[in-house]
N, C-alpha and C. Protein backbone atom coordinates (compact mmCIF):
# COMPACT_ATOMS: atom_id res chain seq x y z
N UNK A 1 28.89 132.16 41.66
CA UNK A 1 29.56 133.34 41.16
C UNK A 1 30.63 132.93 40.16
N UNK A 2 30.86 133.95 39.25
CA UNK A 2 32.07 133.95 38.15
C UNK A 2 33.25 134.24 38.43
N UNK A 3 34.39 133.60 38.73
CA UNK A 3 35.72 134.05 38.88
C UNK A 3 36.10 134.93 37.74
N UNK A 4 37.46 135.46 37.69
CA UNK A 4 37.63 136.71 37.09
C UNK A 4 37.37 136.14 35.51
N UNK A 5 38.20 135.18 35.31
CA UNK A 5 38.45 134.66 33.82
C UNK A 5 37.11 133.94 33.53
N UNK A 6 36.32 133.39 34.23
CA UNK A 6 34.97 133.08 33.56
C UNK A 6 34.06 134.44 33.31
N UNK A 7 34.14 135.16 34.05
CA UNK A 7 33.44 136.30 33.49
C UNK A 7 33.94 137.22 32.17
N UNK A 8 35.16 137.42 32.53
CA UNK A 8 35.82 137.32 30.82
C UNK A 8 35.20 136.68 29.39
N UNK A 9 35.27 135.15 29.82
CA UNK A 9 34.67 134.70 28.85
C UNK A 9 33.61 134.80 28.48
N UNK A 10 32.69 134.92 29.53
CA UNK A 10 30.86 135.20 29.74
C UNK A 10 30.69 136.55 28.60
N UNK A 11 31.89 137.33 29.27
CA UNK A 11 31.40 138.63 28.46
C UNK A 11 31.71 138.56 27.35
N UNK A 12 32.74 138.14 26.56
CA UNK A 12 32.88 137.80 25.59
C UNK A 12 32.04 137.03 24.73
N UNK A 13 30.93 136.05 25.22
CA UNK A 13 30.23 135.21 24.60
C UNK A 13 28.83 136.11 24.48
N UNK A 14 28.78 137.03 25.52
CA UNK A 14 27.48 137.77 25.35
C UNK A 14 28.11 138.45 23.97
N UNK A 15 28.93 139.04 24.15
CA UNK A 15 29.41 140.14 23.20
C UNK A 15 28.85 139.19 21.20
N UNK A 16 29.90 137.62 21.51
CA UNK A 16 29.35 137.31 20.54
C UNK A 16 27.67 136.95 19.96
N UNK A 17 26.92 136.51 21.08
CA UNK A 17 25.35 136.62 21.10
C UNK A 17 24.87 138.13 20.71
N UNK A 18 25.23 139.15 21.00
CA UNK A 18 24.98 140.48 20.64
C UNK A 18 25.24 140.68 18.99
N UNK A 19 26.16 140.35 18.74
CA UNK A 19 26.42 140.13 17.41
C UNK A 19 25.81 139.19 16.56
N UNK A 20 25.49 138.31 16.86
CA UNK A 20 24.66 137.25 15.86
C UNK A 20 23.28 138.07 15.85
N UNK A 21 22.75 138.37 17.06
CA UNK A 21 21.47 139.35 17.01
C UNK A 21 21.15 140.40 16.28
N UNK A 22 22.17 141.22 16.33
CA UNK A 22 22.26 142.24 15.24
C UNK A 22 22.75 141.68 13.67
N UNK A 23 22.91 140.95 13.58
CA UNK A 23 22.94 140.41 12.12
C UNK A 23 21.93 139.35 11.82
N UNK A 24 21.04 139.10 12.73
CA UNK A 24 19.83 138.35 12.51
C UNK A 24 20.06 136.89 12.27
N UNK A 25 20.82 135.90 12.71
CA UNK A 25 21.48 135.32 12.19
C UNK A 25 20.63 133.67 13.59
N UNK A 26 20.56 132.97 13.11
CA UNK A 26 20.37 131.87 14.36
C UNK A 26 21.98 130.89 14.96
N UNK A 27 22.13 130.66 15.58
CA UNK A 27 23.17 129.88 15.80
C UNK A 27 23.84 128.66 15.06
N UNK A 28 23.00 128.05 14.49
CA UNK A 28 23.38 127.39 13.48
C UNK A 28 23.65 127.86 12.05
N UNK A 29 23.13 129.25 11.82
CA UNK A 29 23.84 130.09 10.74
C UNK A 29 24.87 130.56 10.99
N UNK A 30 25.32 131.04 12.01
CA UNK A 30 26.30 131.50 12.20
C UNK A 30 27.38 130.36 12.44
N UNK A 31 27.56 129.45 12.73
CA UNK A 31 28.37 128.01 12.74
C UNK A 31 28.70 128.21 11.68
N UNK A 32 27.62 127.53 10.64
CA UNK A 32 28.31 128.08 8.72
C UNK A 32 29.13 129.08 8.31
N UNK A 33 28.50 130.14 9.06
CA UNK A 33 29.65 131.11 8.64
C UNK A 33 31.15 131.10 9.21
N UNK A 34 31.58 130.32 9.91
CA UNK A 34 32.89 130.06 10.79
C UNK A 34 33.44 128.53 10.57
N UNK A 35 32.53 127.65 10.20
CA UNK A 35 32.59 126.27 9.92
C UNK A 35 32.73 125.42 11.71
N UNK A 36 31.52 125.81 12.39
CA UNK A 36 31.46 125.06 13.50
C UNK A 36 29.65 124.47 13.67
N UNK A 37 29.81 123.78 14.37
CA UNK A 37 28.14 123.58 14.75
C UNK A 37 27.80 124.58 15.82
N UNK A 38 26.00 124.58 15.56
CA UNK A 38 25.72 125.35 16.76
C UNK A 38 25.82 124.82 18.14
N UNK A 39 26.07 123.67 18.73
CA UNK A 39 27.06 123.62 19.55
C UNK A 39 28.04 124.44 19.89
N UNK A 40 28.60 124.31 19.22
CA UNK A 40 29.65 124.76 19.36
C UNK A 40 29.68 126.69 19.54
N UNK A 41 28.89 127.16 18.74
CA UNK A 41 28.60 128.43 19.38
C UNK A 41 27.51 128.61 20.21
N UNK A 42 26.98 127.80 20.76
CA UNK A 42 26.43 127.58 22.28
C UNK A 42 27.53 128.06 23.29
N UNK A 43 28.47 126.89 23.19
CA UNK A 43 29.57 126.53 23.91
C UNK A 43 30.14 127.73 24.29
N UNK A 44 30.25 128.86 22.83
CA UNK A 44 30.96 130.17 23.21
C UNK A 44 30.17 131.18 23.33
N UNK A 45 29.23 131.19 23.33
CA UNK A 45 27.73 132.71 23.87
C UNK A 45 27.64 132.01 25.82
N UNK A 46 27.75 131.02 25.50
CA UNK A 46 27.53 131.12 27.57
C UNK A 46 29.06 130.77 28.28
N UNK A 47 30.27 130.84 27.20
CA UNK A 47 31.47 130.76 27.81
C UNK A 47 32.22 129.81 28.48
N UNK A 48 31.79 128.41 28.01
CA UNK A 48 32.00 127.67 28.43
C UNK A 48 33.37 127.06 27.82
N UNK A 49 33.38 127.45 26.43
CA UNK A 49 34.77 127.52 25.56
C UNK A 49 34.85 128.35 24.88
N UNK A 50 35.93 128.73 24.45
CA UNK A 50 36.23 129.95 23.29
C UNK A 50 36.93 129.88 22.10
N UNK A 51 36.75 130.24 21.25
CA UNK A 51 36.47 130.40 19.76
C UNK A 51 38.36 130.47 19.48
N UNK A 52 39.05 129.64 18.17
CA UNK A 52 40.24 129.91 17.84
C UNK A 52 40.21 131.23 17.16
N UNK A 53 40.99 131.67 17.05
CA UNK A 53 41.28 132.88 16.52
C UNK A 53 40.72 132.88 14.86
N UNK A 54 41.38 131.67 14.67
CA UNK A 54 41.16 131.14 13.05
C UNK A 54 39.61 131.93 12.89
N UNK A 55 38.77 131.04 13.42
CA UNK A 55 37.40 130.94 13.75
C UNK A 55 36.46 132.37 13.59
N UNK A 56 37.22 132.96 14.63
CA UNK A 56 37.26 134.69 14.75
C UNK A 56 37.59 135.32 13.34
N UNK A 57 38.67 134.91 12.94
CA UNK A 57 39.00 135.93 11.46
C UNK A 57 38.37 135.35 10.24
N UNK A 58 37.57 134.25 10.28
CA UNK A 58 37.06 133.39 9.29
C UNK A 58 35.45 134.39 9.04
N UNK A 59 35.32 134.34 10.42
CA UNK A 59 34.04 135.10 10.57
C UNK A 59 34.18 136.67 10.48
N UNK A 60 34.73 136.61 10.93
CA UNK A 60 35.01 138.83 10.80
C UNK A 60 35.25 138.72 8.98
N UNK A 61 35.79 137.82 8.40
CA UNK A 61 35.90 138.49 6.51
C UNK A 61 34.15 138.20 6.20
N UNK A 62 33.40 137.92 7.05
CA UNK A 62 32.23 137.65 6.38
C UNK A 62 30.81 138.46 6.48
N UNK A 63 31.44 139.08 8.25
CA UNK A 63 30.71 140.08 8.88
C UNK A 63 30.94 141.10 9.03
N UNK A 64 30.61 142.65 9.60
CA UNK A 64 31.19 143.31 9.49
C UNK A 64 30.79 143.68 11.34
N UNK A 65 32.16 143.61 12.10
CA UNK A 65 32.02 143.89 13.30
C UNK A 65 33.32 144.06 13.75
N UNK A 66 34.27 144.98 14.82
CA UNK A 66 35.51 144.71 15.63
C UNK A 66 35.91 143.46 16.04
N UNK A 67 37.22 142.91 15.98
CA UNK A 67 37.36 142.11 16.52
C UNK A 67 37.70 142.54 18.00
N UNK A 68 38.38 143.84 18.33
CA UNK A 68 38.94 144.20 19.43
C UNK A 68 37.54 144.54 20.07
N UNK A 69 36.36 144.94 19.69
CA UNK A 69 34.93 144.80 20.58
C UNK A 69 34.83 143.91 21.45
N UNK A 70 34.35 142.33 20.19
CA UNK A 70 34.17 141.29 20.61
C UNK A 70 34.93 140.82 21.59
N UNK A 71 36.70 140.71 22.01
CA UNK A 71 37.31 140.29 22.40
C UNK A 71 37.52 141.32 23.73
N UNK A 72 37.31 142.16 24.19
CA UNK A 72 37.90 143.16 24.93
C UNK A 72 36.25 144.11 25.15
N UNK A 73 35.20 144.42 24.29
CA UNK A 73 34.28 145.24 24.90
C UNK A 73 34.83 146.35 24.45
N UNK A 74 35.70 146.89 24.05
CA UNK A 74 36.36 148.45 23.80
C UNK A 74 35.94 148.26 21.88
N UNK A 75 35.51 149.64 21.36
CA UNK A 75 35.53 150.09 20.35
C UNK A 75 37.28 150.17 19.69
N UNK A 76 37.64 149.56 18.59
CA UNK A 76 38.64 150.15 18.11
C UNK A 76 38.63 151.74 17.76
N UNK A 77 40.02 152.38 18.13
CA UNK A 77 40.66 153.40 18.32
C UNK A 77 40.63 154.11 16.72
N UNK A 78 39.88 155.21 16.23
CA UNK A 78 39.97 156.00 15.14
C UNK A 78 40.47 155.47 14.12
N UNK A 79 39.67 154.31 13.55
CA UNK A 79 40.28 153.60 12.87
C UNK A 79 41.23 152.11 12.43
N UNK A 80 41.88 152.47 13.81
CA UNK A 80 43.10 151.83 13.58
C UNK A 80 43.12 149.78 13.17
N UNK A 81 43.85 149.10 13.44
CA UNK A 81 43.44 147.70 12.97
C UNK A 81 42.96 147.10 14.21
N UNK A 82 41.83 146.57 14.61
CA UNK A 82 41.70 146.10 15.80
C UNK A 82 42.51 144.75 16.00
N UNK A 83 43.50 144.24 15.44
CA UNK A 83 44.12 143.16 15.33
C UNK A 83 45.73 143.49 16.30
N UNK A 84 46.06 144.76 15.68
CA UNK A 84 47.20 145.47 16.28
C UNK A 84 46.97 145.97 17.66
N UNK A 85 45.71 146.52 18.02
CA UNK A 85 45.68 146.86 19.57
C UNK A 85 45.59 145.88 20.33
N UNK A 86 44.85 144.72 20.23
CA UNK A 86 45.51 143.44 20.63
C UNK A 86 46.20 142.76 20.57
N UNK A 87 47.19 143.23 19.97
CA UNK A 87 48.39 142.35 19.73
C UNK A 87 49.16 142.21 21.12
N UNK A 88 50.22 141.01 21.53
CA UNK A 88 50.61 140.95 23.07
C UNK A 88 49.43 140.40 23.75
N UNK A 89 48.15 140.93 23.29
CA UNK A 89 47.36 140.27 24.96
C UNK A 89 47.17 138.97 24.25
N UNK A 90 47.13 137.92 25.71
CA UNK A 90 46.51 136.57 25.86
C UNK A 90 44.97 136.27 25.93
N UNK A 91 44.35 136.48 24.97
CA UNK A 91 43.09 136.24 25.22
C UNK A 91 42.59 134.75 24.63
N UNK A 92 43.66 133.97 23.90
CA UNK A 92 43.12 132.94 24.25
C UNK A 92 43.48 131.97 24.32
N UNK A 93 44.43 132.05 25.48
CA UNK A 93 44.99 131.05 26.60
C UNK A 93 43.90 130.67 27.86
N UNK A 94 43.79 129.13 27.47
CA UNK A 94 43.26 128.63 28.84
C UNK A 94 41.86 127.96 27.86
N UNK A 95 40.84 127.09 28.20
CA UNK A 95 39.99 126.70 27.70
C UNK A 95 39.00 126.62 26.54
């Protein structure tokens, strides 16, 4: 079983696998687009590590998706910056 914070991450890594899918993209394309190997987004679709932020905003100017989705599962709010409704939370503290 998943303790609380590995399932966090789990979901988060599905979230990012959901997204490479819908942009048709293989794992090693999507590395390019962030500047990692597909390793390395292995590593973060089954949650085993998670993505710097850098990483995250490198890729969001290239794609078009929420960051507050990916990170949280929630749709950003009518608009607003999904950068700002997360602002304060710790999401990526710890591994």
């Amino acid at each position: 079983m998943f303790t609380q914070p590995q399932m966090f991450h789990f979901a988060r890594g599905t979230r990012l696998a959901e997204l490479r899918c819908r942009c048709a993209l293989t794992q090693s394309q999507l590395g390019e687009l962030c500047g990692v190997t597909k390793a390395i987004i292995s590593q973060w679709e089954s949650g085993i590590s998670k993505p710097e932020l850098s990483k995250l905003i490198a890729l969001r100017s290239k794609l078009d998706f929420s960051l507050a989705w990916l990170l949280t599962g929630v749709e950003s709010k009518n608009g607003t910056d999904p950068m700002r409704e997360i602002q304060g939370e710790s999401f990526f503290d710890g591994p």
